[in-house]
Protein backbone atom coordinates (compact mmCIF):
# COMPACT_ATOMS: atom_id res chain seq x y z
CA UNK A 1 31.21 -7.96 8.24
CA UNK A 2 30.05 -6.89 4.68
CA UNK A 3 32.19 -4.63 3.14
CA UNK A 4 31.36 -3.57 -0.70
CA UNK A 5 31.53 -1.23 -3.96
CA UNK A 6 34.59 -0.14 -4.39
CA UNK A 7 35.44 0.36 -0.38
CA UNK A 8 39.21 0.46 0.38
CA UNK A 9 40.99 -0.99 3.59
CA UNK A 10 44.78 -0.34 3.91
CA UNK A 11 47.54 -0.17 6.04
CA UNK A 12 45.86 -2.22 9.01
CA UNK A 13 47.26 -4.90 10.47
CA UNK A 14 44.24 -7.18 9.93
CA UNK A 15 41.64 -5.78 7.06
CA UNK A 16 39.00 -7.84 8.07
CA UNK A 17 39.22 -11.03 10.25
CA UNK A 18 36.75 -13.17 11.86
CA UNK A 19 39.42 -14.82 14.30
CA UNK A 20 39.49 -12.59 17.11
CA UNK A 21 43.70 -11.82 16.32
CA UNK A 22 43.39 -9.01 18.53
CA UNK A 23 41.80 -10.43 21.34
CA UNK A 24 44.48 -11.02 24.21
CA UNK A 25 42.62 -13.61 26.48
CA UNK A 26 41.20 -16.32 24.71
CA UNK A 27 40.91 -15.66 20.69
CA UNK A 28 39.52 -18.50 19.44
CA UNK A 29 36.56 -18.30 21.84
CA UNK A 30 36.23 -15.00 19.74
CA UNK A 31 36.44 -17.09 15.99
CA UNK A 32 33.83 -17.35 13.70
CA UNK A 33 31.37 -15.15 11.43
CA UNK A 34 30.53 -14.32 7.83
CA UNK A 35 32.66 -11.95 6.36
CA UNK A 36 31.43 -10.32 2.66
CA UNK A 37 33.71 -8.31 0.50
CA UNK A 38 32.80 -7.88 -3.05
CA UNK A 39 34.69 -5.00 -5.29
CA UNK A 40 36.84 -3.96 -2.15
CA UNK A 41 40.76 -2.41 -3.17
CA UNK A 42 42.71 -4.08 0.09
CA UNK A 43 45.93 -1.93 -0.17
CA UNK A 44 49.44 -2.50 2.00
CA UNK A 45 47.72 -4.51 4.77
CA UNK A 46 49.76 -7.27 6.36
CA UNK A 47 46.37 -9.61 6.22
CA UNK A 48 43.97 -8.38 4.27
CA UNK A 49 41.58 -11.14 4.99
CA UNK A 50 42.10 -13.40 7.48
CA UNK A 51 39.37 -16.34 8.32
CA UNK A 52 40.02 -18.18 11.82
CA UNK A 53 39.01 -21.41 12.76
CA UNK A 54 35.09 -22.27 12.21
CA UNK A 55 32.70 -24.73 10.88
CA UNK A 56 29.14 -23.59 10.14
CA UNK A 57 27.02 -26.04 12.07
CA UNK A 58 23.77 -27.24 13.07
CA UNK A 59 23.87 -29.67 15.58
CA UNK A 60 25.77 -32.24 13.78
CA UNK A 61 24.60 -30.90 10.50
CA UNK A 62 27.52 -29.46 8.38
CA UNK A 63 26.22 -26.09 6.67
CA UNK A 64 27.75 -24.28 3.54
CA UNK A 65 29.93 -21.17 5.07
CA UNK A 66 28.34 -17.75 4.20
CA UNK A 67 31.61 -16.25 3.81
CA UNK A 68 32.64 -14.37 0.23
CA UNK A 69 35.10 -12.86 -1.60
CA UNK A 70 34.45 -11.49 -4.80
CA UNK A 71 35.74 -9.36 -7.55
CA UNK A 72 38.37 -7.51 -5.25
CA UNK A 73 42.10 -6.24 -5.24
CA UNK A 74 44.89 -7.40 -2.68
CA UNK A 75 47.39 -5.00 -3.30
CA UNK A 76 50.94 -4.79 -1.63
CA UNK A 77 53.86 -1.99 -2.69
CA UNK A 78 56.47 -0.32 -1.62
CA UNK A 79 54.49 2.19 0.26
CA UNK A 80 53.91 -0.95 3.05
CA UNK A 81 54.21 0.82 6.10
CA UNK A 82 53.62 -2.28 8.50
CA UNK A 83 57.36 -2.82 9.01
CA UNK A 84 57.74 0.04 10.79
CA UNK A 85 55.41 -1.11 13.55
CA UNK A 86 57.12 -3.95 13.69
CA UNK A 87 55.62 -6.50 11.36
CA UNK A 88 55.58 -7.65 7.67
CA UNK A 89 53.67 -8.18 5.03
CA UNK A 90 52.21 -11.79 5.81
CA UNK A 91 49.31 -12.89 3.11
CA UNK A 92 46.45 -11.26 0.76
CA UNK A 93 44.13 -14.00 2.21
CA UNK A 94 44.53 -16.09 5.35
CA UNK A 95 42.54 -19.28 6.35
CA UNK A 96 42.64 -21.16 9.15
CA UNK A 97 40.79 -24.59 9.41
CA UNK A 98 37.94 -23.30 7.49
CA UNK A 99 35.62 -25.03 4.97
CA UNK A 100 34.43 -23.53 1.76
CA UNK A 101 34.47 -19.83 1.70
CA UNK A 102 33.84 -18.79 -2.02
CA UNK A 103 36.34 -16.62 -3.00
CA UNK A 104 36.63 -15.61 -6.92
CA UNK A 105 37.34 -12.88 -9.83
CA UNK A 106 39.93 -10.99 -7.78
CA UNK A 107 43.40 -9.82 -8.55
CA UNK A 108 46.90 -10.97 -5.87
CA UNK A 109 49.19 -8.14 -6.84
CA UNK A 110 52.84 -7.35 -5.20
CA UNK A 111 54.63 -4.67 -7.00
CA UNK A 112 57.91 -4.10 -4.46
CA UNK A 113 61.45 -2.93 -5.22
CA UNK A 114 62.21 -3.31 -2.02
CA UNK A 115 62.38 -6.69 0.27
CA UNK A 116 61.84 -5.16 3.69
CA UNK A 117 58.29 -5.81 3.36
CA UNK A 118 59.04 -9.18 3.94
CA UNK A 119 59.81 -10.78 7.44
């Protein structure tokens, strides 16, 4: 997924993902994938970005992951609507047994009054 210039992704569960969280039968056979994102505002998501197991291979060649983040906003407040439908807020950025996904010149931000986001 490539996502870019000044996009905006909020309230979802998973922003984007390459580790198959919402598939039921076997998700890790569903892991893997580049995912992009430069200058995207991620806004009151429970994961904004969340990277699943996977290793960029070639045989038994070990190649640099494709995978960036760059220059964006993870945002959480007290507009969070997640814990309504039953979960919290969990993590701006998730990774999972993944090698060297550049990530860089972004901004964490949680600006709550209220701790209900939280599980």
């Amino acid at each position: 997924a490539e996502v870019k210039n000044g996009a905006v992704i909020e309230h979802a569960r998973v922003g984007l993902g390459n580790n198959g969280e919402s598939v039921e039968v076997n998700p890790l056979a569903f892991s893997g994938g580049i995912i992009r994102a430069d200058g995207v505002f991620f806004h009151d998501n429970a994961r904004s970005v969340a990277f699943g197991p996977y290793h960029n291979k070639l045989g038994r060649l070990n190649l640099p992951n494709e995978s960036r983040i760059s220059r964006c906003v993870f945002k959480v407040d007290d507009a969070y609507r997640g814990q309504a439908l039953g979960y919290g807020f969990l993590a701006h950025k998730a990774l999972s047994d993944v090698d060297g996904v550049y990530i860089a010149a972004g901004r964490n931000e949680i600006h709550k009054t209220q701790t209900s986001i939280f599980w």
